[in-house]
PDB file of N, CA and C in Angstrom:
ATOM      1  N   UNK A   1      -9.100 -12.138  15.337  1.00  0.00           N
ATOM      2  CA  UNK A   1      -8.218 -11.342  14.516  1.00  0.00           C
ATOM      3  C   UNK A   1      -9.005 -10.801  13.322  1.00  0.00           C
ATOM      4  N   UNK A   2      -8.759  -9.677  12.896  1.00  0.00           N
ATOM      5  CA  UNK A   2      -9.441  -8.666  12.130  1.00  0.00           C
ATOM      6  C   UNK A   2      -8.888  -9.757  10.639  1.00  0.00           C
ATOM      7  N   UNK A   3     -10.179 -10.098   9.956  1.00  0.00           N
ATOM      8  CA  UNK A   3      -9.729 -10.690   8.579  1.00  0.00           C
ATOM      9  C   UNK A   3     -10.007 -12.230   9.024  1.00  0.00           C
ATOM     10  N   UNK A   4      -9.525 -12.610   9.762  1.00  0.00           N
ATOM     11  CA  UNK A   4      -9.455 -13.914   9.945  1.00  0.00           C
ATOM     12  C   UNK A   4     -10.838 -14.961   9.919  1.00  0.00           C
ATOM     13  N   UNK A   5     -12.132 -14.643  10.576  1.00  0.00           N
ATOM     14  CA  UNK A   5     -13.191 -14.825  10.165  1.00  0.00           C
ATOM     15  C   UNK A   5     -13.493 -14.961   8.419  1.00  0.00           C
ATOM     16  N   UNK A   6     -13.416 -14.088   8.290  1.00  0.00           N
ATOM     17  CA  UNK A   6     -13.911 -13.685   6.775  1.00  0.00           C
ATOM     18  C   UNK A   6     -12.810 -14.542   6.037  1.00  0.00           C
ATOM     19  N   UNK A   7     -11.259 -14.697   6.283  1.00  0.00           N
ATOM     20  CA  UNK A   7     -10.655 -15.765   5.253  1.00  0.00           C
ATOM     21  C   UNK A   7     -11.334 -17.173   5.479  1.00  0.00           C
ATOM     22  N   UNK A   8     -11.676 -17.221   6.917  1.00  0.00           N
ATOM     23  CA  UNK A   8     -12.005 -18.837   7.161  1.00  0.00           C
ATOM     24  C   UNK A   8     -13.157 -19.278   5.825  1.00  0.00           C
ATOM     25  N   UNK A   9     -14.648 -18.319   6.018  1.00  0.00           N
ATOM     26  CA  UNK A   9     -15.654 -17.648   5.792  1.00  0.00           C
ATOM     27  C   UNK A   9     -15.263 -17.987   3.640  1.00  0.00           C
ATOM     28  N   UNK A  10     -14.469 -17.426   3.439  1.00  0.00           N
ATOM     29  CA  UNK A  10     -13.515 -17.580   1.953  1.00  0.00           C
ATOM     30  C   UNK A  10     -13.799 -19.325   2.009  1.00  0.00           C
ATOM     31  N   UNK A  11     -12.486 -19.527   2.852  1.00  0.00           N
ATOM     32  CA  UNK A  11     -11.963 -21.392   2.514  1.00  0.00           C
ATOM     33  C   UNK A  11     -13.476 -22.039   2.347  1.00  0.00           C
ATOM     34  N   UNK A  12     -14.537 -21.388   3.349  1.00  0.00           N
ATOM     35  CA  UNK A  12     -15.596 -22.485   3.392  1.00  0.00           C
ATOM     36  C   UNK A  12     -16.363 -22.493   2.039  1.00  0.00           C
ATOM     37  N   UNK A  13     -15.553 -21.425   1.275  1.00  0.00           N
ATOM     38  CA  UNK A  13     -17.349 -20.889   0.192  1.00  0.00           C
ATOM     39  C   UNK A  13     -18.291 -20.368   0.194  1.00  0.00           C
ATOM     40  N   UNK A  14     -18.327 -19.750   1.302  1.00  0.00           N
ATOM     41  CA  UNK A  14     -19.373 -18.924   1.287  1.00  0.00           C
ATOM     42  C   UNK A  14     -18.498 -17.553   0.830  1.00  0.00           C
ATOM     43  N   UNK A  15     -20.137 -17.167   0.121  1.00  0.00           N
ATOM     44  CA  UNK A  15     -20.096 -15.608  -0.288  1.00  0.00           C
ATOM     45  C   UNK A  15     -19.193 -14.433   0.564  1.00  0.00           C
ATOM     46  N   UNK A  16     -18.447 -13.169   0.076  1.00  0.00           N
ATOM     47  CA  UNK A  16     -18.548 -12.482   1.333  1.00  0.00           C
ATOM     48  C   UNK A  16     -18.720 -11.350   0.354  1.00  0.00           C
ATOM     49  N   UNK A  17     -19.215 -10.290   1.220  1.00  0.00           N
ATOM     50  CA  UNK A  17     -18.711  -9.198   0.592  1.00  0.00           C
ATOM     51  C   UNK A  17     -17.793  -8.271   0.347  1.00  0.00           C
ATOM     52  N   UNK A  18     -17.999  -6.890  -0.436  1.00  0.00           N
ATOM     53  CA  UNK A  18     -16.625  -6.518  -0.980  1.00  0.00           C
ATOM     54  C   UNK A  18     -15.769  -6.028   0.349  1.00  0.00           C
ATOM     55  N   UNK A  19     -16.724  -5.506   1.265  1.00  0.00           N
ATOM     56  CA  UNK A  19     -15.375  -5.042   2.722  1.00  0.00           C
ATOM     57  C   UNK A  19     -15.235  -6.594   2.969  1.00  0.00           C
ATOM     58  N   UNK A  20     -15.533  -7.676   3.315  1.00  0.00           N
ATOM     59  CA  UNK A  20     -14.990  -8.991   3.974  1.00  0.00           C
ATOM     60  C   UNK A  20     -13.891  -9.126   2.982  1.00  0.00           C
ATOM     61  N   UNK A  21     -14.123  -9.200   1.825  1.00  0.00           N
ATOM     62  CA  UNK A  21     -13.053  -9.329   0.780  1.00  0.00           C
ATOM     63  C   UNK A  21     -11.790  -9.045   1.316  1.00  0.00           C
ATOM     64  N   UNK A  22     -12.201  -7.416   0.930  1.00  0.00           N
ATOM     65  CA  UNK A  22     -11.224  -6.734   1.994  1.00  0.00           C
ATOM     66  C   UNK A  22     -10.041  -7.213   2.638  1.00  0.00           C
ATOM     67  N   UNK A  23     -10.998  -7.523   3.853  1.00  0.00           N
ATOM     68  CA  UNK A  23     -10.275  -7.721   4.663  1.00  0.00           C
ATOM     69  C   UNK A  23      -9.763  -9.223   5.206  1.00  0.00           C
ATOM     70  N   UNK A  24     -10.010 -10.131   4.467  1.00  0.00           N
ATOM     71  CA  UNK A  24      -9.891 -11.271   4.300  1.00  0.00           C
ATOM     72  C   UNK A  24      -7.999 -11.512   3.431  1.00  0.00           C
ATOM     73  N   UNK A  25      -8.162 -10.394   2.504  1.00  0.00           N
ATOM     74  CA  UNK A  25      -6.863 -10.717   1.548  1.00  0.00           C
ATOM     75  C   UNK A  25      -5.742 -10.083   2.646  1.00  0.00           C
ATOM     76  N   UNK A  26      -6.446  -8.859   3.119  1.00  0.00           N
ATOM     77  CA  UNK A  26      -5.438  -7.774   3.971  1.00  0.00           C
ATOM     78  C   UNK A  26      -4.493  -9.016   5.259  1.00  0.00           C
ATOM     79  N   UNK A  27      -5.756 -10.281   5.686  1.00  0.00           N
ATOM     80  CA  UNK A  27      -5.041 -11.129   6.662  1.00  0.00           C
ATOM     81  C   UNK A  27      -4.546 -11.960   5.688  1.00  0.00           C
ATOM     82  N   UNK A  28      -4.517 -12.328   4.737  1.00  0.00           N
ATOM     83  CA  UNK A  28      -3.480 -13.149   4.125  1.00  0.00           C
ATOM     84  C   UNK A  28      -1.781 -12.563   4.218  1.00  0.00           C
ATOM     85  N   UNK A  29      -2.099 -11.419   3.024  1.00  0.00           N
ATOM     86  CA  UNK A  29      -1.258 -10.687   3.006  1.00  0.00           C
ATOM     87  C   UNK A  29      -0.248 -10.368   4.023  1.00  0.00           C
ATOM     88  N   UNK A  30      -1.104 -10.097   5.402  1.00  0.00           N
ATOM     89  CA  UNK A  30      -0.090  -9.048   6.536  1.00  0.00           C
ATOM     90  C   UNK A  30       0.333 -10.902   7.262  1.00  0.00           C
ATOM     91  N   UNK A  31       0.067 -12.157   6.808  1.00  0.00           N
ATOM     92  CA  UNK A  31       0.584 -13.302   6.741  1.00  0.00           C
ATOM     93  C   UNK A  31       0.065 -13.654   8.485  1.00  0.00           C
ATOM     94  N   UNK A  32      -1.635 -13.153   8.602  1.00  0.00           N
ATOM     95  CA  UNK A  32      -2.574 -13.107   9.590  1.00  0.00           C
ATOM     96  C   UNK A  32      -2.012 -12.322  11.133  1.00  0.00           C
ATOM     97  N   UNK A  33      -1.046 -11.785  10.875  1.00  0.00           N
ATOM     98  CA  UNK A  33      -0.923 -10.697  11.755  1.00  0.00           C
ATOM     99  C   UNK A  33      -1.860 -10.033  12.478  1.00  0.00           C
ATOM    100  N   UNK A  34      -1.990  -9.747  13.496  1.00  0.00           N
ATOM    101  CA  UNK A  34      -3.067  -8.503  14.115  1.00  0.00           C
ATOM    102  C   UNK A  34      -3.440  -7.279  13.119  1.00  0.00           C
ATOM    103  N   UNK A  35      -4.967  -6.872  12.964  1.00  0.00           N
ATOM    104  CA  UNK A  35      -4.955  -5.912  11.843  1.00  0.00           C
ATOM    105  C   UNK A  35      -5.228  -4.922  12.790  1.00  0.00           C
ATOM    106  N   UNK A  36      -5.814  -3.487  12.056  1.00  0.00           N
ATOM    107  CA  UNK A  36      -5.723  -2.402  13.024  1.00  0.00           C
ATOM    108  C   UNK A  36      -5.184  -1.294  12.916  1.00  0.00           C
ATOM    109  N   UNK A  37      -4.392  -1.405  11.723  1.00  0.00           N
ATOM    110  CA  UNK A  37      -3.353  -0.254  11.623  1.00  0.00           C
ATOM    111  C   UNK A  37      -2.606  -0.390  10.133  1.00  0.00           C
ATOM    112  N   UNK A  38      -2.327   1.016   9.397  1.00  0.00           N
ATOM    113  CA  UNK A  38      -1.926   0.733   8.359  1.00  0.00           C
ATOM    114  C   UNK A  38      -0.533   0.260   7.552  1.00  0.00           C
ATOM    115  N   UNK A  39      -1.194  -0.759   7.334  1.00  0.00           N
ATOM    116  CA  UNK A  39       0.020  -1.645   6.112  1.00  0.00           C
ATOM    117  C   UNK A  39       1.143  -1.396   5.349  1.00  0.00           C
ATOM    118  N   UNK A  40       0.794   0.135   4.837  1.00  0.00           N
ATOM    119  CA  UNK A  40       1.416   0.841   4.462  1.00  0.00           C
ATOM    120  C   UNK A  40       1.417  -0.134   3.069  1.00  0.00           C
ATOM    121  N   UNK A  41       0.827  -0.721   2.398  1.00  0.00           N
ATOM    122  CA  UNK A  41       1.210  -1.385   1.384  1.00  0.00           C
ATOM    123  C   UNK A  41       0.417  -1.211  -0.052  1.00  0.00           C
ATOM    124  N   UNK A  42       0.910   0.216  -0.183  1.00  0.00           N
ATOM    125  CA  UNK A  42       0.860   1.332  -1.628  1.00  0.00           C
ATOM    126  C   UNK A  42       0.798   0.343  -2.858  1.00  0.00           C
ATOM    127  N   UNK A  43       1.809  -0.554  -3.055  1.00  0.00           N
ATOM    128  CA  UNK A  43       1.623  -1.393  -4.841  1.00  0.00           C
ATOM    129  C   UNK A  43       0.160  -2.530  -4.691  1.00  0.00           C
ATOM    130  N   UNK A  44      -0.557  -2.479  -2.918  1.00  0.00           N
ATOM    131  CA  UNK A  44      -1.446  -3.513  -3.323  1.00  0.00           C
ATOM    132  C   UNK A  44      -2.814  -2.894  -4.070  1.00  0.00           C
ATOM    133  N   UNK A  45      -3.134  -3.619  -5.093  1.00  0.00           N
ATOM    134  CA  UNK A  45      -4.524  -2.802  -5.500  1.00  0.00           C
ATOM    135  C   UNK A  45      -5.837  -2.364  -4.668  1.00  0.00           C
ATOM    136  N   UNK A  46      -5.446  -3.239  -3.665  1.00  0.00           N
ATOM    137  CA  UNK A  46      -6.452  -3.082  -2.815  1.00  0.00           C
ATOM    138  C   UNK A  46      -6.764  -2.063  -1.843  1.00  0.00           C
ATOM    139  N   UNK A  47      -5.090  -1.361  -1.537  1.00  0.00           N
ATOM    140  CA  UNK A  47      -4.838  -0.589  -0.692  1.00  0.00           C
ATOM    141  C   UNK A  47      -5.579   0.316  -0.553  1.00  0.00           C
ATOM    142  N   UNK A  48      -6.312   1.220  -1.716  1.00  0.00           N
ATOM    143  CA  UNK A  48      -6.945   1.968  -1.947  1.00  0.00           C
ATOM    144  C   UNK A  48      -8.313   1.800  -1.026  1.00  0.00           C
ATOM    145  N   UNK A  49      -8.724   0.591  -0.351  1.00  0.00           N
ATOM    146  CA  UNK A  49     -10.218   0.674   0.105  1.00  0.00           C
ATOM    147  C   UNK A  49      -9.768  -0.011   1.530  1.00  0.00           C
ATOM    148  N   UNK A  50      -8.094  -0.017   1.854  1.00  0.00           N
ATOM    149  CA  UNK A  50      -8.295  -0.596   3.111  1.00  0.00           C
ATOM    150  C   UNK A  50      -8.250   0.090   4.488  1.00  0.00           C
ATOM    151  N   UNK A  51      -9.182  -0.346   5.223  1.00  0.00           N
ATOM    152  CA  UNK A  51     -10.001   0.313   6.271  1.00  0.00           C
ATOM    153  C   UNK A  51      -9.040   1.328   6.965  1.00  0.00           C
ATOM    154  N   UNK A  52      -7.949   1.203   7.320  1.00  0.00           N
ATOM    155  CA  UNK A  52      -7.295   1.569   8.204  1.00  0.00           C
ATOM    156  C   UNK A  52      -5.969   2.614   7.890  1.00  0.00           C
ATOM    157  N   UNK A  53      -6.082   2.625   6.439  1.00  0.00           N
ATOM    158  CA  UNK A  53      -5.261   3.670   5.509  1.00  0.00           C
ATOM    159  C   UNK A  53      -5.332   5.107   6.288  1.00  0.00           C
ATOM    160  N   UNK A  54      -4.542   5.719   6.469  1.00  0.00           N
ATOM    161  CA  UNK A  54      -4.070   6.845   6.525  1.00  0.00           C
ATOM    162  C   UNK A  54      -4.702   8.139   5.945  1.00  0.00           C
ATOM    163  N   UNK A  55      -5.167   8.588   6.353  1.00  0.00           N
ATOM    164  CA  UNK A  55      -5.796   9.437   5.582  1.00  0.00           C
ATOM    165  C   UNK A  55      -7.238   9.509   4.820  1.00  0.00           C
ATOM    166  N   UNK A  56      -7.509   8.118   5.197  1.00  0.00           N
ATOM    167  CA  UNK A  56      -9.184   7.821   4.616  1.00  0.00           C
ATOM    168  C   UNK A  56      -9.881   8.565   5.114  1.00  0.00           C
ATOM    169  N   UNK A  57     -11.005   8.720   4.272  1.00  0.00           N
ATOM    170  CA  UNK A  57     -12.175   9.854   4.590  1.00  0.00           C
ATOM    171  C   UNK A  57     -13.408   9.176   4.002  1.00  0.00           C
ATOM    172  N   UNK A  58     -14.001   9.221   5.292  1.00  0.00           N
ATOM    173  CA  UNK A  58     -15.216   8.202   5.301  1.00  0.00           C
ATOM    174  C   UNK A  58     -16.227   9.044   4.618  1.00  0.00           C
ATOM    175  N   UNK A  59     -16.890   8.472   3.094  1.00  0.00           N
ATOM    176  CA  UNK A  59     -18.339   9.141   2.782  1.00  0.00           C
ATOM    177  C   UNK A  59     -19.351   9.278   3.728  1.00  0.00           C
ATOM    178  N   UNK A  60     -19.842   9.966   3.148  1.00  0.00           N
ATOM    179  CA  UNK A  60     -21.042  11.003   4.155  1.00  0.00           C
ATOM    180  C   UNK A  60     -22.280  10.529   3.201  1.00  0.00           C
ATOM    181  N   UNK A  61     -22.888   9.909   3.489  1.00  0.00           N
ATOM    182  CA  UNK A  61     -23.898   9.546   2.937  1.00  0.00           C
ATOM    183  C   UNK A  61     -25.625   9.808   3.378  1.00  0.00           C
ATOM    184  N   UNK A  62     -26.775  10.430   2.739  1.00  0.00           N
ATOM    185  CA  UNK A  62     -27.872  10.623   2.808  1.00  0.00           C
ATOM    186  C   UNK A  62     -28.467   9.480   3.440  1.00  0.00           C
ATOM    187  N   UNK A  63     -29.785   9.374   4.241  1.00  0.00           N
ATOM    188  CA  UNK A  63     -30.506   8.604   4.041  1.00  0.00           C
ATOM    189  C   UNK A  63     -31.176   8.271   2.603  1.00  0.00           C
ATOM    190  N   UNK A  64     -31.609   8.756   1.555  1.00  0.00           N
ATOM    191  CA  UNK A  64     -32.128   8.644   0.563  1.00  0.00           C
ATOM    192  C   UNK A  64     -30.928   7.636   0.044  1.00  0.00           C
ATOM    193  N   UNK A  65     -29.840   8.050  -0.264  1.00  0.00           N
ATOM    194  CA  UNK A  65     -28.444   7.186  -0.667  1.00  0.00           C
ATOM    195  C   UNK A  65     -28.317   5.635  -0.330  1.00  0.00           C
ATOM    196  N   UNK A  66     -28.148   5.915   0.988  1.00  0.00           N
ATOM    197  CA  UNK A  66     -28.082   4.778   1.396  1.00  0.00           C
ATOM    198  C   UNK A  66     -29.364   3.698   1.168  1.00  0.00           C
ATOM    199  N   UNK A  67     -30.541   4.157   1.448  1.00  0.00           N
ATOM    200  CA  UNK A  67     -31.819   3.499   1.108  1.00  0.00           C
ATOM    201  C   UNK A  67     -31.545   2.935  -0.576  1.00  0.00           C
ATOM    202  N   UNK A  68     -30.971   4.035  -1.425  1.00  0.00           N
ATOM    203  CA  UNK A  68     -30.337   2.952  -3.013  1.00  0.00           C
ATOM    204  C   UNK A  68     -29.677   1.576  -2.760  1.00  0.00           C
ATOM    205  N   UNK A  69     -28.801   2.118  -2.001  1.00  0.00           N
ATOM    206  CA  UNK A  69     -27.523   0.972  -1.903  1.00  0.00           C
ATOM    207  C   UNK A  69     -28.503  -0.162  -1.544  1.00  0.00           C
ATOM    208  N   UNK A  70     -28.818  -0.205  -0.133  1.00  0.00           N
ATOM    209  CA  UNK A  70     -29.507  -1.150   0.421  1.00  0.00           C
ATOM    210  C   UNK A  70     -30.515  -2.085  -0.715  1.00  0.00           C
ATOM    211  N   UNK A  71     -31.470  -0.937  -1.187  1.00  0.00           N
ATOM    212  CA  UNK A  71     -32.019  -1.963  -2.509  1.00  0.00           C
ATOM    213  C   UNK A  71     -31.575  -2.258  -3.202  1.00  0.00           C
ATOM    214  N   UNK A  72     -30.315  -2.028  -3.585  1.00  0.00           N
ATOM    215  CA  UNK A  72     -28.895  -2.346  -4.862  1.00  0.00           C
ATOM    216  C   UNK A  72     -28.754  -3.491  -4.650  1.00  0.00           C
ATOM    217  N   UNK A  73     -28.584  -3.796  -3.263  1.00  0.00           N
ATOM    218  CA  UNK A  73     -27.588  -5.016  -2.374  1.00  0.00           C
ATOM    219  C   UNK A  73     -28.711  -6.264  -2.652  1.00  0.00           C
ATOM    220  N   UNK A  74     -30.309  -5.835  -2.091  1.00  0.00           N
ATOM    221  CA  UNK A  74     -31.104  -6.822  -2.467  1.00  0.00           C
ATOM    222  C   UNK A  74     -31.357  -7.815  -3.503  1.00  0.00           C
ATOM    223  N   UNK A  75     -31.596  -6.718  -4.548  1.00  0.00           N
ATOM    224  CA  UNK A  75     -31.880  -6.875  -6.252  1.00  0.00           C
ATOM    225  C   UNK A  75     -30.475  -7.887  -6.503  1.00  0.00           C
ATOM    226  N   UNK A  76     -29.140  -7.570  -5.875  1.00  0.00           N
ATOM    227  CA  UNK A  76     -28.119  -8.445  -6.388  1.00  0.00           C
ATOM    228  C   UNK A  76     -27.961  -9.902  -5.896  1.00  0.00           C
ATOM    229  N   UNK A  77     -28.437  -9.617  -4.388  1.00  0.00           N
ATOM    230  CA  UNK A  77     -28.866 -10.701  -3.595  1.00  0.00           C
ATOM    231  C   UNK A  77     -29.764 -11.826  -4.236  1.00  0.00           C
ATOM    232  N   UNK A  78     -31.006 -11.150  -4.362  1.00  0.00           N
ATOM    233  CA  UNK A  78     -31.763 -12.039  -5.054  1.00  0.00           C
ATOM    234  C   UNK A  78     -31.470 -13.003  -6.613  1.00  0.00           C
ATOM    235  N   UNK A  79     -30.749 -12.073  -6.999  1.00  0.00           N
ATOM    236  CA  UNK A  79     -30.797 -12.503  -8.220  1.00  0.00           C
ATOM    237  C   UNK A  79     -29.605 -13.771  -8.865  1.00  0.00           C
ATOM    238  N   UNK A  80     -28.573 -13.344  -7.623  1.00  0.00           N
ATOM    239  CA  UNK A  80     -27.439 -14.414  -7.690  1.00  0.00           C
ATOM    240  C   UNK A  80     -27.995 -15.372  -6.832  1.00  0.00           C
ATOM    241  N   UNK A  81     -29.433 -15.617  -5.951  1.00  0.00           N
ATOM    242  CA  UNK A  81     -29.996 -16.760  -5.234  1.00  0.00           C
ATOM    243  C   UNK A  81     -30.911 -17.157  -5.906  1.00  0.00           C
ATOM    244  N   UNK A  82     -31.282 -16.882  -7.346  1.00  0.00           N
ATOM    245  CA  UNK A  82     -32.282 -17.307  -8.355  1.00  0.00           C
ATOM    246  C   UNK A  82     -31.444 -17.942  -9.423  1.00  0.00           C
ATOM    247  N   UNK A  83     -29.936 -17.777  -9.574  1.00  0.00           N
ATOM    248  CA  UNK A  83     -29.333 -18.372 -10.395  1.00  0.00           C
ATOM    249  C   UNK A  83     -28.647 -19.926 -10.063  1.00  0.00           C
TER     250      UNK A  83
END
């Protein structure tokens, strides 16, 4: 089930990231329902980044772009595994 990994993934403590996040609260929330389709659930703050929203429009991103992110992700990586 879509989410369900990633809440387990939560309970254990381990890290996730911001899409596992995601989609981790989205299976709380939809009270671990099958995901897949939209929630329709406008007052959650989250709604705004969840996958399956209506109308989402996926960025278009450069290779050059993405090559940032990726070293973004590292530098943060590392640095919360040095603390």
């Amino acid at each position: 089930m879509k989410g369900q990994n990633q809440y387990e993934k939560f309970k254990r403590g381990e890290p996730l990231t911001f899409k596992q996040a995601i989609l981790a609260q989205c299976f709380v929330c939809s009270g671990g329902r099958e995901g897949g389709e939209d929630c329709l659930g406008v007052s959650c703050p989250l709604y705004q980044f969840m996958p399956y929203r209506e109308g989402r429009q996926k960025k278009q991103l450069t290779q050059e772009q993405k090559g940032k992110i990726t070293d973004r992700f590292k530098r943060a990586r590392n640095a919360v595994s040095l603390a």
